[in-house]
N, C-alpha and C. Protein backbone atom coordinates (compact mmCIF):
# COMPACT_ATOMS: atom_id res chain seq x y z
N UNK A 1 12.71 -8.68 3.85
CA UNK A 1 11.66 -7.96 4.55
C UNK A 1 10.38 -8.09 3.75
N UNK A 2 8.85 -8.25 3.99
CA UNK A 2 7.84 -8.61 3.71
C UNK A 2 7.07 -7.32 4.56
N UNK A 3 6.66 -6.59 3.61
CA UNK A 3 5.33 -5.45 4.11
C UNK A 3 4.39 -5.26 3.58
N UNK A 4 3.07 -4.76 3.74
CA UNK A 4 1.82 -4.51 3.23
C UNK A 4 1.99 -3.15 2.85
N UNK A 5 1.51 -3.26 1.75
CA UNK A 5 1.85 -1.44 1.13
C UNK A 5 0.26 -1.03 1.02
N UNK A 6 0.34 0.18 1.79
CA UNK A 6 -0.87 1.29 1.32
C UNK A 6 -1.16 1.59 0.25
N UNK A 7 -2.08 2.19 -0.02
CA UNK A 7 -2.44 2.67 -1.19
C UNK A 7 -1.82 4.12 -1.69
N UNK A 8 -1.63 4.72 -0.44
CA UNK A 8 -0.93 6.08 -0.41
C UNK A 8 0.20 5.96 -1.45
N UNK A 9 1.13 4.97 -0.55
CA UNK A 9 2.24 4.65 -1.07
C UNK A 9 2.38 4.14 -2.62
N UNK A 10 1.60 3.46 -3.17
CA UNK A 10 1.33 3.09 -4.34
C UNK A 10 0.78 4.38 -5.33
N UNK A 11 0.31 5.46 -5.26
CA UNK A 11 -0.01 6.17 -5.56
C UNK A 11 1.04 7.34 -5.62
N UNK A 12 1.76 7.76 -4.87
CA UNK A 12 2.62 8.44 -4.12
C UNK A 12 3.69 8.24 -5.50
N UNK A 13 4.11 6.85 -5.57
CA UNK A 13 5.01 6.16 -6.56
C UNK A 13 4.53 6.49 -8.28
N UNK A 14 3.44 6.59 -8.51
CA UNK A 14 3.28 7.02 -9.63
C UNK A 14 3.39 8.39 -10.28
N UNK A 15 2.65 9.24 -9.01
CA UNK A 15 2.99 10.45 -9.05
C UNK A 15 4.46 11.10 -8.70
N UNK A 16 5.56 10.47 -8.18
CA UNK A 16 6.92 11.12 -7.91
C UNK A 16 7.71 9.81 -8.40
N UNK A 17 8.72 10.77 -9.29
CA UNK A 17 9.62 9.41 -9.03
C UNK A 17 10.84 10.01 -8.59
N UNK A 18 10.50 9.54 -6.96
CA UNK A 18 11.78 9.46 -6.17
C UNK A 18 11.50 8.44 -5.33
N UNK A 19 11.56 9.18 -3.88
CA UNK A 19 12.31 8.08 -3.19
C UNK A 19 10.84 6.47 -2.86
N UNK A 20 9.92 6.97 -3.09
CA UNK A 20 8.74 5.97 -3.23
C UNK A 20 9.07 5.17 -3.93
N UNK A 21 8.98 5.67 -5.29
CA UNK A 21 9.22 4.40 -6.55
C UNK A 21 10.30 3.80 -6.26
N UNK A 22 11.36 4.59 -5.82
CA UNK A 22 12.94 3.38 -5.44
C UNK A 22 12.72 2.94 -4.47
N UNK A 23 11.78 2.92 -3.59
CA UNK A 23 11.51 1.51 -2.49
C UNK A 23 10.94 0.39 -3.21
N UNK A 24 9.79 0.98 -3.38
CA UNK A 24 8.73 0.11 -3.92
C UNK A 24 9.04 -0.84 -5.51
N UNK A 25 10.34 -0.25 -5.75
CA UNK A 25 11.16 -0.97 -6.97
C UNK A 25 12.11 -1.51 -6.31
N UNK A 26 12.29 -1.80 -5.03
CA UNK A 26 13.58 -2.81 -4.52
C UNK A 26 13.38 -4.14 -4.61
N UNK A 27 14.44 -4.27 -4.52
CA UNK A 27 14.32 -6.04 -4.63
C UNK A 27 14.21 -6.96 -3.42
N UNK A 28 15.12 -6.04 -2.45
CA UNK A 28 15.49 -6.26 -1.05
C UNK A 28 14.24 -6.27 0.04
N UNK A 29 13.02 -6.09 -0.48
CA UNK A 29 11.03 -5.80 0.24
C UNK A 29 10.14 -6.45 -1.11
N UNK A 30 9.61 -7.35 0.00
CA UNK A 30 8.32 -8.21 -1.05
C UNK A 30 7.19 -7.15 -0.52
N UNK A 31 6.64 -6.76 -1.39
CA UNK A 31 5.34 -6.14 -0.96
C UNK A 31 3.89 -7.22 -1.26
N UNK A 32 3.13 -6.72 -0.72
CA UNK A 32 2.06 -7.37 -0.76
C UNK A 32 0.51 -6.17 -0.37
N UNK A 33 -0.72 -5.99 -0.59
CA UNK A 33 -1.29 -5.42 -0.46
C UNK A 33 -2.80 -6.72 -0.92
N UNK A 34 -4.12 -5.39 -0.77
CA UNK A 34 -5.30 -5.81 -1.18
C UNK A 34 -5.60 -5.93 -2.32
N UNK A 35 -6.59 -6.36 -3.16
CA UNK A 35 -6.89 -5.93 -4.56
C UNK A 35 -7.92 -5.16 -4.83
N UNK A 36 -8.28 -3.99 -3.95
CA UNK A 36 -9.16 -3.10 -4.15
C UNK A 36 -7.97 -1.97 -4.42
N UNK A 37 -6.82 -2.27 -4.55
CA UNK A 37 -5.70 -1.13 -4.94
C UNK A 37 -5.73 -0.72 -5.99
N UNK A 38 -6.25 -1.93 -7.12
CA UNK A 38 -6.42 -1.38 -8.54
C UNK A 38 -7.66 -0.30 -8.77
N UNK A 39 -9.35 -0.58 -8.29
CA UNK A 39 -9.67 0.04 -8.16
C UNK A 39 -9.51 1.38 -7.02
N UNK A 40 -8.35 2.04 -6.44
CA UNK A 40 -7.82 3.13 -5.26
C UNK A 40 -7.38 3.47 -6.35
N UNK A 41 -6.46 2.66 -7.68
CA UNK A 41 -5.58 4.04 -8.28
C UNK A 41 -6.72 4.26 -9.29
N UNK A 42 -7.38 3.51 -9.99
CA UNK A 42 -8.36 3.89 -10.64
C UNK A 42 -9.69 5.27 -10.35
N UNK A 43 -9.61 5.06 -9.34
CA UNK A 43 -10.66 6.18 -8.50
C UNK A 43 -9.38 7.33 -8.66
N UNK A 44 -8.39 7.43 -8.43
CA UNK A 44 -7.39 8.59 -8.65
C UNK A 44 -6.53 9.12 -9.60
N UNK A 45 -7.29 8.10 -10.71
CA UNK A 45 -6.14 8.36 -12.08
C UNK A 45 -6.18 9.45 -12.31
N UNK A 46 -7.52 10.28 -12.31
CA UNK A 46 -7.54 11.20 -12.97
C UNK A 46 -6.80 12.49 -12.47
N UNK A 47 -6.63 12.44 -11.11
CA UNK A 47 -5.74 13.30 -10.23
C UNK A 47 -4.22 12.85 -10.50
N UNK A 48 -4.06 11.76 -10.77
CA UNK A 48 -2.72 11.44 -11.13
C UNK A 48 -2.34 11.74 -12.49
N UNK A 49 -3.00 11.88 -13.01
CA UNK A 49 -2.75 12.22 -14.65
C UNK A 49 -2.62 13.56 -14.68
N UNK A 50 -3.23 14.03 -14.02
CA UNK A 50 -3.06 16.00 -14.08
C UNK A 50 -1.79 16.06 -13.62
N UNK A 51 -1.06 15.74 -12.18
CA UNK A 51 -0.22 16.14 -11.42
C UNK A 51 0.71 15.86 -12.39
N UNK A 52 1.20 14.54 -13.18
CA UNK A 52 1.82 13.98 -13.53
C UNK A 52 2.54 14.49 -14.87
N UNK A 53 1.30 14.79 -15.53
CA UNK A 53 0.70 15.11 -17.13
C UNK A 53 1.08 13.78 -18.42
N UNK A 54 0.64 12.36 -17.58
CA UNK A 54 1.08 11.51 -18.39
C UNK A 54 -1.01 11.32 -18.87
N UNK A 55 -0.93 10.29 -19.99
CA UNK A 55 -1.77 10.25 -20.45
C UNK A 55 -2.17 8.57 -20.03
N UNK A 56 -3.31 8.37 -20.21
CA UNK A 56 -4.15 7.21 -19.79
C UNK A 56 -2.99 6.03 -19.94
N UNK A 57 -2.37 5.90 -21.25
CA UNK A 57 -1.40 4.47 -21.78
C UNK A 57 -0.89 4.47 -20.65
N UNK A 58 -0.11 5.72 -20.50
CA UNK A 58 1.32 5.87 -19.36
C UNK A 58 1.22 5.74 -18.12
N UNK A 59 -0.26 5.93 -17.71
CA UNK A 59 -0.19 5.56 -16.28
C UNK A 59 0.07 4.00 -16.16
N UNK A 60 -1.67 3.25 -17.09
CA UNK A 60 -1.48 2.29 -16.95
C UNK A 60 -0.07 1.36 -17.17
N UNK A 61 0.75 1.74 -17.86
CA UNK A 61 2.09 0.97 -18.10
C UNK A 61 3.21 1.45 -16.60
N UNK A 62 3.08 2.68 -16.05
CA UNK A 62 3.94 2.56 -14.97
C UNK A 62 3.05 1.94 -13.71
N UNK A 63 1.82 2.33 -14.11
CA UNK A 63 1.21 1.24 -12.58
C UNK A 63 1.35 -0.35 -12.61
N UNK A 64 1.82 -0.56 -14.01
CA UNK A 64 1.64 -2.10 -14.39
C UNK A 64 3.47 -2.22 -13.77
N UNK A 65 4.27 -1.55 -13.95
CA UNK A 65 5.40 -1.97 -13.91
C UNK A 65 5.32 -1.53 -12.09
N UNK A 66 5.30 -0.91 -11.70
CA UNK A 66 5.00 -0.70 -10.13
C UNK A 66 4.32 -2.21 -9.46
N UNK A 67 3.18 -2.69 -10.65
CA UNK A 67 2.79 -3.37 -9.08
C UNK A 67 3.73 -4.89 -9.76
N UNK A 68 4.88 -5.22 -10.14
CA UNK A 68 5.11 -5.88 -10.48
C UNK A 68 5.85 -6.47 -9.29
N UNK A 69 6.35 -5.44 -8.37
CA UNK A 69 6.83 -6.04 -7.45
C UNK A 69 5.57 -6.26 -5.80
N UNK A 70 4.89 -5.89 -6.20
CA UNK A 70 3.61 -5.98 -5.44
C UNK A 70 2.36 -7.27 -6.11
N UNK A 71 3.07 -8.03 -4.48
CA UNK A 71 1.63 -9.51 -4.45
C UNK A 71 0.53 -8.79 -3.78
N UNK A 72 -0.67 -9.63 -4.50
CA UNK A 72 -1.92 -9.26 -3.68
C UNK A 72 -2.29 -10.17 -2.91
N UNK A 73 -2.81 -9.85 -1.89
CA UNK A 73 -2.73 -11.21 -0.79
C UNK A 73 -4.55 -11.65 -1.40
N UNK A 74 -5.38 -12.60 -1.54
CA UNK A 74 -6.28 -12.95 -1.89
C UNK A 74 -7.42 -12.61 -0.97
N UNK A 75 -8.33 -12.26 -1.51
CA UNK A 75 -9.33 -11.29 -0.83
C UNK A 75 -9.61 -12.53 0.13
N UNK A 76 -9.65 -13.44 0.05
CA UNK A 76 -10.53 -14.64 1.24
C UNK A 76 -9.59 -14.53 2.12
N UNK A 77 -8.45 -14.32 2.08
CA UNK A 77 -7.33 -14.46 3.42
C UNK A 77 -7.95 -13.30 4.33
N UNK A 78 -8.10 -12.35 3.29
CA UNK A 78 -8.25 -10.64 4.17
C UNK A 78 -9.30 -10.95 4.61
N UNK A 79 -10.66 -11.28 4.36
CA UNK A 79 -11.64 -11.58 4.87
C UNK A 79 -11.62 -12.19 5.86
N UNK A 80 -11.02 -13.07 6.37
CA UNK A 80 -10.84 -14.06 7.47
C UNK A 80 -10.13 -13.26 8.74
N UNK A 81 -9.63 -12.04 8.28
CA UNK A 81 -9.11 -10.87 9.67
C UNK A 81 -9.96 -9.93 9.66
N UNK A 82 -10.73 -9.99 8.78
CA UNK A 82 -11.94 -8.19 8.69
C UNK A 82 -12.37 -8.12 9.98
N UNK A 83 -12.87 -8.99 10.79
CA UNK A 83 -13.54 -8.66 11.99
C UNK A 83 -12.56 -7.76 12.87
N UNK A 84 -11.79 -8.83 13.24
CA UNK A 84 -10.66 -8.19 14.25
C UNK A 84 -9.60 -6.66 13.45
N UNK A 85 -9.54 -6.79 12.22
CA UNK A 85 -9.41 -5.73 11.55
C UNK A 85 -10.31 -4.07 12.25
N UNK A 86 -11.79 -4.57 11.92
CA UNK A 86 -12.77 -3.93 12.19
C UNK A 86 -12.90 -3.67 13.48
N UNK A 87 -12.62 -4.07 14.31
CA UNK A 87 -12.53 -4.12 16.00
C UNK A 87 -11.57 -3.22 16.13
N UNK A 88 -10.39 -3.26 15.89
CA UNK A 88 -9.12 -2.40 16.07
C UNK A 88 -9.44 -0.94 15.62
N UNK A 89 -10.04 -1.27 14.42
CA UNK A 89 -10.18 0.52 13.70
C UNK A 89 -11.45 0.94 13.86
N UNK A 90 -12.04 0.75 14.59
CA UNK A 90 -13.69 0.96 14.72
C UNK A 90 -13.45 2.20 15.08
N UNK A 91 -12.87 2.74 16.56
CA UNK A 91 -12.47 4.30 16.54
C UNK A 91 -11.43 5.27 16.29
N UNK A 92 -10.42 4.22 15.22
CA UNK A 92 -9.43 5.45 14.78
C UNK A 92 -9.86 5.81 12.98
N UNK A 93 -10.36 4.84 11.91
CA UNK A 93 -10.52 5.05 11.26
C UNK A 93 -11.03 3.79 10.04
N UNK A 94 -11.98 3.21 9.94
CA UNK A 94 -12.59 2.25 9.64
C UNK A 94 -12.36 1.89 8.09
N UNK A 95 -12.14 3.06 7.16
CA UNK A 95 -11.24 2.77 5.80
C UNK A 95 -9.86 2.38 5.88
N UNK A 96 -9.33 2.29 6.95
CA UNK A 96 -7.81 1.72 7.09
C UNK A 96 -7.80 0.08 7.47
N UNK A 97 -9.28 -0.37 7.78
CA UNK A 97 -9.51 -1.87 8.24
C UNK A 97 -8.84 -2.98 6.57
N UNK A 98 -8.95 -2.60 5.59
CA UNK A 98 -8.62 -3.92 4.83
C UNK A 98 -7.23 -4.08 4.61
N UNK A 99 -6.23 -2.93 4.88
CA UNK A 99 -4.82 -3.02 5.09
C UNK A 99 -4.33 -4.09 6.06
N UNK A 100 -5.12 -3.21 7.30
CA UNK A 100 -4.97 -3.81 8.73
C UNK A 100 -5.20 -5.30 8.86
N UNK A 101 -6.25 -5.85 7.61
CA UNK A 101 -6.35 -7.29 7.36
C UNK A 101 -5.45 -7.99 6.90
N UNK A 102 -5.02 -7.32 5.81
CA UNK A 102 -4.07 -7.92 5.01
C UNK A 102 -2.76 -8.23 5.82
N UNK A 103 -2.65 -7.33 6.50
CA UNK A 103 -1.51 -7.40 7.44
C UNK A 103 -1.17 -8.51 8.37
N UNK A 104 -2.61 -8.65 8.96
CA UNK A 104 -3.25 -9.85 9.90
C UNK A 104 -3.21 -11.13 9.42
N UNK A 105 -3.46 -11.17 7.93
CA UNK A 105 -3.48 -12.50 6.81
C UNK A 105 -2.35 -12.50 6.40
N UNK A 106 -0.98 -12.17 6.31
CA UNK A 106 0.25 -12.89 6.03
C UNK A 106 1.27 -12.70 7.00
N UNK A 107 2.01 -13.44 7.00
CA UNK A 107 3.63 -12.98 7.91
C UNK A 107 3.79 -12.21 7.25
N UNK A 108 4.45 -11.03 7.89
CA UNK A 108 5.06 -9.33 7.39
C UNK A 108 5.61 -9.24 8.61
N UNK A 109 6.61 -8.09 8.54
CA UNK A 109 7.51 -7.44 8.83
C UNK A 109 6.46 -5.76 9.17
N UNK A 110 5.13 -5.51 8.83
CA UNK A 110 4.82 -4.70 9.20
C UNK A 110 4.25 -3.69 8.04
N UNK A 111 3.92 -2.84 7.66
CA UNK A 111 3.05 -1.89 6.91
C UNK A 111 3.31 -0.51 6.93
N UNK A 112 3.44 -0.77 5.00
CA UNK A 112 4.63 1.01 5.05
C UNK A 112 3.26 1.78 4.56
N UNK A 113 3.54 2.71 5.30
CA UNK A 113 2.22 3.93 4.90
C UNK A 113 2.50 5.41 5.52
N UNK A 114 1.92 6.14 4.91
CA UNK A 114 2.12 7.94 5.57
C UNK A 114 0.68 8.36 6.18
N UNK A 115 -0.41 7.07 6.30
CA UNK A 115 -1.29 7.05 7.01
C UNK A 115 -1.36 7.30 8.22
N UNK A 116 -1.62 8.30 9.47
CA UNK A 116 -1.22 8.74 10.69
C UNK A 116 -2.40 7.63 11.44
N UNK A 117 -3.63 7.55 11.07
CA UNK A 117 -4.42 6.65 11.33
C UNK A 117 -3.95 5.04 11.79
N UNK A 118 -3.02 4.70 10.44
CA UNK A 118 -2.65 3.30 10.48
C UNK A 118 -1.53 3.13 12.03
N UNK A 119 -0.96 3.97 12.59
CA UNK A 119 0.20 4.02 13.71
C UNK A 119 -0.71 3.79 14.53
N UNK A 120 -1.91 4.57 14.66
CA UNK A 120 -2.22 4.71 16.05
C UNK A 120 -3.07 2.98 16.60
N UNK A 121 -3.20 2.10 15.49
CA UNK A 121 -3.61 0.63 16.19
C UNK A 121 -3.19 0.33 16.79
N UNK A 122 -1.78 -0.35 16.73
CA UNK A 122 -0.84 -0.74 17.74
C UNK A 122 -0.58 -2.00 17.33
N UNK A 123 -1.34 -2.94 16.90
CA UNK A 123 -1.09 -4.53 16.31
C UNK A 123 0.01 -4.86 15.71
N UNK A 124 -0.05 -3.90 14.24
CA UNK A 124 1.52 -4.18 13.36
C UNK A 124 2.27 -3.07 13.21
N UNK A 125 3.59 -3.46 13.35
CA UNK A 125 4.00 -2.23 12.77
C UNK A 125 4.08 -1.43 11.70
N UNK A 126 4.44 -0.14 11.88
CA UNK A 126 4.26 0.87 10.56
C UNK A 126 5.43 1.61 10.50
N UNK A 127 5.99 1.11 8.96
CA UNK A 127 6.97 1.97 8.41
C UNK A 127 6.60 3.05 7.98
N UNK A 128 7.46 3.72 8.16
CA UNK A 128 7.06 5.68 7.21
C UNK A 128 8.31 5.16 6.05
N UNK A 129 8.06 5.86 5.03
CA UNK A 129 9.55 6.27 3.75
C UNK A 129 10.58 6.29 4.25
N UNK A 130 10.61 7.12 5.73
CA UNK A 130 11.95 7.63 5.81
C UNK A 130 12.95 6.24 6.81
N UNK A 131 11.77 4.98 6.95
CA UNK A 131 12.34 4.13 7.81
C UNK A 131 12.86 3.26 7.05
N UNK A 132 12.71 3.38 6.09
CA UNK A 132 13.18 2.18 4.54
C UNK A 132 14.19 2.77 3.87
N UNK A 133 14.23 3.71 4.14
CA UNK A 133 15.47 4.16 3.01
C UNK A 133 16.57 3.17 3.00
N UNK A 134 17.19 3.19 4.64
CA UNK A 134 18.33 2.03 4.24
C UNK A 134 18.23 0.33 3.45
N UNK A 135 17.26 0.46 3.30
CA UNK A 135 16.83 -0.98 2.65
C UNK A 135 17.08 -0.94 1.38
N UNK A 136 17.12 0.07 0.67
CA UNK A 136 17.27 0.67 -0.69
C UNK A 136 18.60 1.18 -0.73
């Protein structure tokens, strides 16, 4: 299985370790995402570090081991769907467009997120947590 992972989800995984991190650590799902993810957890470390109470090293070493199973699809691919990206989310939610690209720019199986926004496009599909479990 091949999915585009949110940022939620990537985040989600640092801050809990349950059932997030044991997806997103399977072997059995290639993930793939944008590379504005590094700067998403960066903009949230600092909320992740409180919740967490790990210190600067520790994030960076579990976000490093997290995105190990996470490809970034190359910003020129995503670019080449932004429009039609942008067309789709123009009225449900226009920060959900570079997922929706990424999605558009590789074969996948569809896009795991707890984003309520990302369902309502209709283009790809969207896994929730609780649709992966058996994959794990």
């Amino acid at each position: 299985m091949r999915l585009v992972v949110d940022s939620n989800r990537i985040i989600s995984a640092l801050i809990k370790k349950g059932l997030t991190l044991k997806i997103i650590s399977s072997k059995n799902i290639e993930f793939y995402t944008v590379d504005y993810i590094i700067e998403e957890v960066k903009k949230y470390g600092e909320y992740v570090k409180k919740k967490t109470k790990m210190n600067e090293k520790e994030l960076e070493l579990l976000f490093s081991l997290v995105m190990e199973n996470v490809s970034i699809v190359p910003d020129k691919d995503v670019k080449l769907h932004m429009k039609e990206a942008l067309d789709i989310m123009k009225n449900i939610d226009i920060k959900d467009s570079p997922i929706l690209a990424c999605a558009l720019a590789i074969p996948n199986d569809g896009i795991w997120t707890e984003d309520k926004h990302l369902e309502k496009q209709g283009k790809i599909k969207v896994w929730k947590t609780k649709d992966l479990m058996k994959y794990v």
